[in-house]
N, C-alpha and C. Protein backbone atom coordinates (compact mmCIF):
# COMPACT_ATOMS: atom_id res chain seq x y z
N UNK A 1 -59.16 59.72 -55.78
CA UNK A 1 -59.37 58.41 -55.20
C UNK A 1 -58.89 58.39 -53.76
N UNK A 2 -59.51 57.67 -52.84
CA UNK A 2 -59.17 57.93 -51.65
C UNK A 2 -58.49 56.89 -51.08
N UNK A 3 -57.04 57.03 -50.18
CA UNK A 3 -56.65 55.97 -49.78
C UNK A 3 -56.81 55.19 -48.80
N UNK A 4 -56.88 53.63 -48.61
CA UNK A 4 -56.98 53.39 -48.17
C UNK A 4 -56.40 53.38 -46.60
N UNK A 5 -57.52 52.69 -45.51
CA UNK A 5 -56.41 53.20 -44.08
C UNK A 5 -56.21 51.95 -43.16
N UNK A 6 -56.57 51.15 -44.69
CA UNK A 6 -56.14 49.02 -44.05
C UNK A 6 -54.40 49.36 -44.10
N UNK A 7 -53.57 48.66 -43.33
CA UNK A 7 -52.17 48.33 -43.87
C UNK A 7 -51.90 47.28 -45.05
N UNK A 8 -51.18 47.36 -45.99
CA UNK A 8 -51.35 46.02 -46.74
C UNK A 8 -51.03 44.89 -46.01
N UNK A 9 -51.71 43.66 -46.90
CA UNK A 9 -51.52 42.63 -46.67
C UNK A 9 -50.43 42.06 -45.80
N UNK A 10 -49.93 41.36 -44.73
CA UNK A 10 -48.86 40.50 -44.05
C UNK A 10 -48.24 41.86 -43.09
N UNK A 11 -48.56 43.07 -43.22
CA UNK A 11 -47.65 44.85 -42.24
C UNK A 11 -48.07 44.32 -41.09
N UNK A 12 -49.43 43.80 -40.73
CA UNK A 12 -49.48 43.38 -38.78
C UNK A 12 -48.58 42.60 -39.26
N UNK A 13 -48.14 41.26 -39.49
CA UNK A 13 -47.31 40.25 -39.17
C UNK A 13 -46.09 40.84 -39.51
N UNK A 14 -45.71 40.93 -40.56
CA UNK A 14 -44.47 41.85 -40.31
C UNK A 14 -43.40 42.83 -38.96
N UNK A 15 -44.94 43.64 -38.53
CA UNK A 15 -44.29 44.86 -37.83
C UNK A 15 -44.32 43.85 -36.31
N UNK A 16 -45.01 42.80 -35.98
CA UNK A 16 -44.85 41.85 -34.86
C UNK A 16 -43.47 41.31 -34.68
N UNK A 17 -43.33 40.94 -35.72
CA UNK A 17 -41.56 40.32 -35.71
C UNK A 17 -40.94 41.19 -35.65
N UNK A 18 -41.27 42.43 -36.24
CA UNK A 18 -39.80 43.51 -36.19
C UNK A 18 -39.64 43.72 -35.02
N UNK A 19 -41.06 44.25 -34.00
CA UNK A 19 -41.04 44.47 -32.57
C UNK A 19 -40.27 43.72 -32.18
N UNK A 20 -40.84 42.37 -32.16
CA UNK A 20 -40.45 41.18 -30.95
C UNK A 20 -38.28 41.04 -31.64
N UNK A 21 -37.78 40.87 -32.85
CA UNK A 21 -37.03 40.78 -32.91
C UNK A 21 -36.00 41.82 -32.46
N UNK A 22 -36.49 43.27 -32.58
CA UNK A 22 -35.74 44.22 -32.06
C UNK A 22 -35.18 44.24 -30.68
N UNK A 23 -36.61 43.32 -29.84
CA UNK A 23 -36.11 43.11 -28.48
C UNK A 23 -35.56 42.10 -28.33
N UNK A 24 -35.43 41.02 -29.06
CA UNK A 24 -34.48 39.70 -28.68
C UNK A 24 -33.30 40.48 -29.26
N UNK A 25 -33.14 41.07 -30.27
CA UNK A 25 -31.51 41.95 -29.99
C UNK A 25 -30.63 42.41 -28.95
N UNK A 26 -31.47 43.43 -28.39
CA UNK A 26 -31.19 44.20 -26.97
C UNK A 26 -31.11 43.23 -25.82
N UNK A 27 -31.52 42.27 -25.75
CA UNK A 27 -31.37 40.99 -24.86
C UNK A 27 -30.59 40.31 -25.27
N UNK A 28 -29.93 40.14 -26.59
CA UNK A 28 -28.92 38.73 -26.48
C UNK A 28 -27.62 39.79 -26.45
N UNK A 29 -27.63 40.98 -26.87
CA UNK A 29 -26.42 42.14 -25.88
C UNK A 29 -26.93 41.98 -24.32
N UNK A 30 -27.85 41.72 -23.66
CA UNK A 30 -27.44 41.93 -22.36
C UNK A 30 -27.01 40.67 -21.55
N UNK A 31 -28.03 39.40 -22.63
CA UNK A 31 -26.41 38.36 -22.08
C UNK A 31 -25.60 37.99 -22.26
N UNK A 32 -25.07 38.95 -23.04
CA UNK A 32 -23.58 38.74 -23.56
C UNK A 32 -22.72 39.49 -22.06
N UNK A 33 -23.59 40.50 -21.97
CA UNK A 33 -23.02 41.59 -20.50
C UNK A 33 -23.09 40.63 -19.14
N UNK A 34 -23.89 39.90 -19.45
CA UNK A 34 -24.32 38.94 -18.14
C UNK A 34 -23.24 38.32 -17.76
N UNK A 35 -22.51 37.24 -18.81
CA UNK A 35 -21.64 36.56 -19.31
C UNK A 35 -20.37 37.06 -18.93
N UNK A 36 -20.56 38.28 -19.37
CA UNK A 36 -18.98 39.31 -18.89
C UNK A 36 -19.09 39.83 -17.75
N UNK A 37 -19.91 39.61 -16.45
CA UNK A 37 -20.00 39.99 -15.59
C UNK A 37 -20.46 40.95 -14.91
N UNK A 38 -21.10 41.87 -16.12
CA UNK A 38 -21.90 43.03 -15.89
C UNK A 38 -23.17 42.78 -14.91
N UNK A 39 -23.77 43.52 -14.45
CA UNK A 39 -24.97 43.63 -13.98
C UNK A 39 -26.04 44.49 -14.60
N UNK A 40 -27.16 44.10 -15.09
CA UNK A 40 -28.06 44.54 -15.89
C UNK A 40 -29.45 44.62 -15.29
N UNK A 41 -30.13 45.40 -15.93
CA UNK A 41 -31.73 46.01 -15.37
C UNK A 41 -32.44 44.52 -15.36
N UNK A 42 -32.41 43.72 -16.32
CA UNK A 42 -32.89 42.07 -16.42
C UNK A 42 -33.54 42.66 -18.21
N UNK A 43 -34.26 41.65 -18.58
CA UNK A 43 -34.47 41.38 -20.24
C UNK A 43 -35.46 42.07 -20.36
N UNK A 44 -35.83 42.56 -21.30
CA UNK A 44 -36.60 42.98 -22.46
C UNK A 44 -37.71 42.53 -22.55
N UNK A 45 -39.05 42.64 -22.07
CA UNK A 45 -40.33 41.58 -22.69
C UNK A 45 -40.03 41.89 -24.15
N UNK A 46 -40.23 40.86 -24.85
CA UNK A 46 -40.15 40.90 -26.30
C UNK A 46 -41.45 40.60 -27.11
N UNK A 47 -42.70 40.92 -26.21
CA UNK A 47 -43.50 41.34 -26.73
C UNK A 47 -43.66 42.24 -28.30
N UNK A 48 -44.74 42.31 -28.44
CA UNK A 48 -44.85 43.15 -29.99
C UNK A 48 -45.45 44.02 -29.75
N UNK A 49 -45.60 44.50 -28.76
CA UNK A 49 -46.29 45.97 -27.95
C UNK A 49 -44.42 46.95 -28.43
N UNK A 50 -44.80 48.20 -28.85
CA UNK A 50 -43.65 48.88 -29.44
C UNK A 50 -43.55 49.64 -28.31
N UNK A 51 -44.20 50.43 -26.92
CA UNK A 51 -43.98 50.85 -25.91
C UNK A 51 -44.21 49.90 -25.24
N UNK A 52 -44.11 48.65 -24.52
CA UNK A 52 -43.70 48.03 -23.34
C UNK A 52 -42.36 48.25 -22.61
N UNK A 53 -42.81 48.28 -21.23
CA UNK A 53 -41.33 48.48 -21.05
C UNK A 53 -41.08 47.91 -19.48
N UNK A 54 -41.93 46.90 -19.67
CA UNK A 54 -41.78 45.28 -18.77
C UNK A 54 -40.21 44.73 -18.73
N UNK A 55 -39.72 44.72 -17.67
CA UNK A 55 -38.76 43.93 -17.50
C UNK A 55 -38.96 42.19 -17.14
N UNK A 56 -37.99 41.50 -17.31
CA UNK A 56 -38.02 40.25 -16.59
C UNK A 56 -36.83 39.53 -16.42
N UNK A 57 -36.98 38.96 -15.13
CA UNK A 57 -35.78 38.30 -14.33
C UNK A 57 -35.62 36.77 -14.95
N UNK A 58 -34.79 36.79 -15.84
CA UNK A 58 -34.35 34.78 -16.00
C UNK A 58 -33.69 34.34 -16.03
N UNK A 59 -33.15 33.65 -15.53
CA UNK A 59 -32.14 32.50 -14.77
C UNK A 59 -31.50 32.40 -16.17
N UNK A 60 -29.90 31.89 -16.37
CA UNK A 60 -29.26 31.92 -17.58
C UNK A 60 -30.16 30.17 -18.24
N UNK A 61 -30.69 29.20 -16.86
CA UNK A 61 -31.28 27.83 -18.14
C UNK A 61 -32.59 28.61 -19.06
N UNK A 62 -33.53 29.62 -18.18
CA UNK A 62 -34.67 29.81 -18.81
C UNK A 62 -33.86 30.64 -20.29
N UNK A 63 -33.14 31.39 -20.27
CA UNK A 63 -33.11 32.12 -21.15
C UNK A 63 -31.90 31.03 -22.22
N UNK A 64 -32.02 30.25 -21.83
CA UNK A 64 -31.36 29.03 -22.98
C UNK A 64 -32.28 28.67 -23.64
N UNK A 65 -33.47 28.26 -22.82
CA UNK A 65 -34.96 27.73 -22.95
C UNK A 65 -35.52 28.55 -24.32
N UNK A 66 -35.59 30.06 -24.16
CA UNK A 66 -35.91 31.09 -24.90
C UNK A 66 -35.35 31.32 -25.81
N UNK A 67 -33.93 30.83 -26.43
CA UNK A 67 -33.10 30.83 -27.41
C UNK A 67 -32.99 29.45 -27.85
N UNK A 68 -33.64 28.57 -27.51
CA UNK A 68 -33.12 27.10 -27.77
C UNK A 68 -33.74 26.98 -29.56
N UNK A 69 -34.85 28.27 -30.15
CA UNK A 69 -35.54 28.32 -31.33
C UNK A 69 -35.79 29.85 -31.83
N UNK A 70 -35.61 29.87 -32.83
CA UNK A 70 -35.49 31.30 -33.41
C UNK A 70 -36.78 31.94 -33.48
N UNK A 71 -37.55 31.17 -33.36
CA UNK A 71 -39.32 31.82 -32.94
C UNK A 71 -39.59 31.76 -31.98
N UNK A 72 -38.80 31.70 -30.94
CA UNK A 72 -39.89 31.62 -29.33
C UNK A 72 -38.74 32.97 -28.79
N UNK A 73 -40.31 33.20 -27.88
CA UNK A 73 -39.65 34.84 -27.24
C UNK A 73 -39.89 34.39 -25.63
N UNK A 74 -39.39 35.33 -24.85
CA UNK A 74 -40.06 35.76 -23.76
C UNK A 74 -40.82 36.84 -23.17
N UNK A 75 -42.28 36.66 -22.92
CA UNK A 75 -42.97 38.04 -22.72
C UNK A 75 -43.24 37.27 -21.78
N UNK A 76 -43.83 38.96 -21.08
CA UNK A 76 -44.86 39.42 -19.69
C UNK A 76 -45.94 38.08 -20.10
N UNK A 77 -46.32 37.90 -18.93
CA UNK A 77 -47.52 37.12 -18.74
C UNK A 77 -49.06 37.88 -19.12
N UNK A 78 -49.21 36.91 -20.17
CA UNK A 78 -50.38 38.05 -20.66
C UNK A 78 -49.90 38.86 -22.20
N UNK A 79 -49.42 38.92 -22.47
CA UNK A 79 -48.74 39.79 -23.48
C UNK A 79 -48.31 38.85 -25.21
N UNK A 80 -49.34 38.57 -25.25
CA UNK A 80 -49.21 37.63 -26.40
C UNK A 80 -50.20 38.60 -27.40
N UNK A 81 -50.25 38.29 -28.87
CA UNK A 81 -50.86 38.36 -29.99
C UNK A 81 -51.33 36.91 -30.28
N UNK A 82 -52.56 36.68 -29.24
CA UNK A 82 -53.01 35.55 -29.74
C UNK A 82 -53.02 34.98 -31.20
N UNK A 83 -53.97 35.51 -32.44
CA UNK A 83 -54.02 34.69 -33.68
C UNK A 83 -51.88 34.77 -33.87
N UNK A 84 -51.26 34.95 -33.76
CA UNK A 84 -49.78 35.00 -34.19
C UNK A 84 -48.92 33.96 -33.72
N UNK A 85 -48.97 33.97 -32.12
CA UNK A 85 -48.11 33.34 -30.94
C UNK A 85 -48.88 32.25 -30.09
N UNK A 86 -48.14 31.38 -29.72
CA UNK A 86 -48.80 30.01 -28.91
C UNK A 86 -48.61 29.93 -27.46
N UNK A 87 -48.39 29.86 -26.50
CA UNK A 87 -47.72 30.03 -24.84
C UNK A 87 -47.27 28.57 -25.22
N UNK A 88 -45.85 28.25 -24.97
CA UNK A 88 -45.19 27.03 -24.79
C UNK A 88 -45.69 26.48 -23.11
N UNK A 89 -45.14 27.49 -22.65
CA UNK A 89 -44.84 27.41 -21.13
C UNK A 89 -44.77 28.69 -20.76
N UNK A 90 -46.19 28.35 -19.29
CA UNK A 90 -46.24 29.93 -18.40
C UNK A 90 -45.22 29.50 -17.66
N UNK A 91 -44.25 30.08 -17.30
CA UNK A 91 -43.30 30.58 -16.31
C UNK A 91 -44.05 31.27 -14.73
N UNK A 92 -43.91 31.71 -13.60
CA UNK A 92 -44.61 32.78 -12.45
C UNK A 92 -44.49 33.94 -13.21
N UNK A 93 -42.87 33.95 -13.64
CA UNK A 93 -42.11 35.67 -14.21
C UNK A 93 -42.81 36.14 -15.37
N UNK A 94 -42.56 35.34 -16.48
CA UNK A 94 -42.55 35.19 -17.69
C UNK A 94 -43.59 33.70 -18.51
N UNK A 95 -43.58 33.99 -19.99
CA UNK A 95 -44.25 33.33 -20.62
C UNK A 95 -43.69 32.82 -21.43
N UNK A 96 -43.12 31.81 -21.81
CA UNK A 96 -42.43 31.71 -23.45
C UNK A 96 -43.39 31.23 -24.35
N UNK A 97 -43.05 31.84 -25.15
CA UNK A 97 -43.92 32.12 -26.70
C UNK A 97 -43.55 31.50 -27.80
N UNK A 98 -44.29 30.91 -28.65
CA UNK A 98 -43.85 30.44 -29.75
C UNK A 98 -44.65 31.66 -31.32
N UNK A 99 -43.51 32.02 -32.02
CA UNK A 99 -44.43 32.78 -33.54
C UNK A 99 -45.30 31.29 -34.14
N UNK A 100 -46.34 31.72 -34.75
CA UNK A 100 -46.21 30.81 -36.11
C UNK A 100 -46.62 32.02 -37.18
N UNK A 101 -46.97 30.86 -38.58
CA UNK A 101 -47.42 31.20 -39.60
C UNK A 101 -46.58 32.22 -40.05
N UNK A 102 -46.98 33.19 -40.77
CA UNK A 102 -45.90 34.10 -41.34
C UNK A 102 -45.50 34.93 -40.29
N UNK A 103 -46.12 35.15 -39.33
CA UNK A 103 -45.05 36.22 -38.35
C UNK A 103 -43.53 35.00 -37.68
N UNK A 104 -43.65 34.02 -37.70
CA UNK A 104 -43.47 33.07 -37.48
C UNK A 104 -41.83 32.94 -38.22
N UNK A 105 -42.06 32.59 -39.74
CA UNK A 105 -41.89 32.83 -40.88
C UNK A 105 -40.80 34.17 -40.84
N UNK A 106 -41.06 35.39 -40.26
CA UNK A 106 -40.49 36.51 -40.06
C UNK A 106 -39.56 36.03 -39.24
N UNK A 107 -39.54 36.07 -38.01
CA UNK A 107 -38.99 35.72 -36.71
C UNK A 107 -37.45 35.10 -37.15
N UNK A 108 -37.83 33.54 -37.61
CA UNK A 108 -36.80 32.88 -37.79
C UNK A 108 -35.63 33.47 -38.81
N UNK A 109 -36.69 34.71 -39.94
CA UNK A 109 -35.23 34.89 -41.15
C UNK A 109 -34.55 35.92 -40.44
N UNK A 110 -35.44 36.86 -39.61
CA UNK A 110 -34.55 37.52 -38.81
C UNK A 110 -33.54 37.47 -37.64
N UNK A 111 -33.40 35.91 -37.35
CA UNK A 111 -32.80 35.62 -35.89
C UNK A 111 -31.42 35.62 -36.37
């Protein structure tokens, strides 16, 4: 019998949140460094692209903005999974993003 070479059911939505959450990790360590006075490369697009490697510059209100909900990210302009993510607000720099539905769903149990 031959296997199939669909992913099961909900693996795109799944592996979207894992992306995007892996990078709101590595970003809420770098403003923690921010905070402590460090100087840092700037954030993470937290895109669901698994090689991006977009930086972006945000002011400590935007990145309050970006944490103010356990489903909204900040990506590159342009860098959305349309059927998944909504644009709250284009930024010049950046985009903030909202998950829904089950990637959505993901996002928040992982924050």
């Amino acid at each position: 019998m031959a296997e199939s070479s669909e992913p099961p059911p909900g693996f795109r939505e799944e592996r979207l949140a894992l992306n995007e959450a892996f990078s709101r990790d590595l970003n809420e360590r770098k403003a923690e460094w921010i905070d402590g006075g460090q100087i840092v490369a700037g954030f993470r697009c937290e895109c669901w692209q698994v090689d991006c490697g977009e930086r972006l510059q945000l002011s400590s209100r935007e990145w309050q903005e970006v944490r103010s909900r356990s489903n909204r990210f900040a990506v590159a302009p342009g860098h959305i999974a349309g059927e998944h993510e909504t644009v709250v607000k284009e930024y010049q720099h950046f985009w903030l993003i909202e998950k829904h539905g089950e990637a959505g769903d993901i996002a928040e149990e992982l924050a």
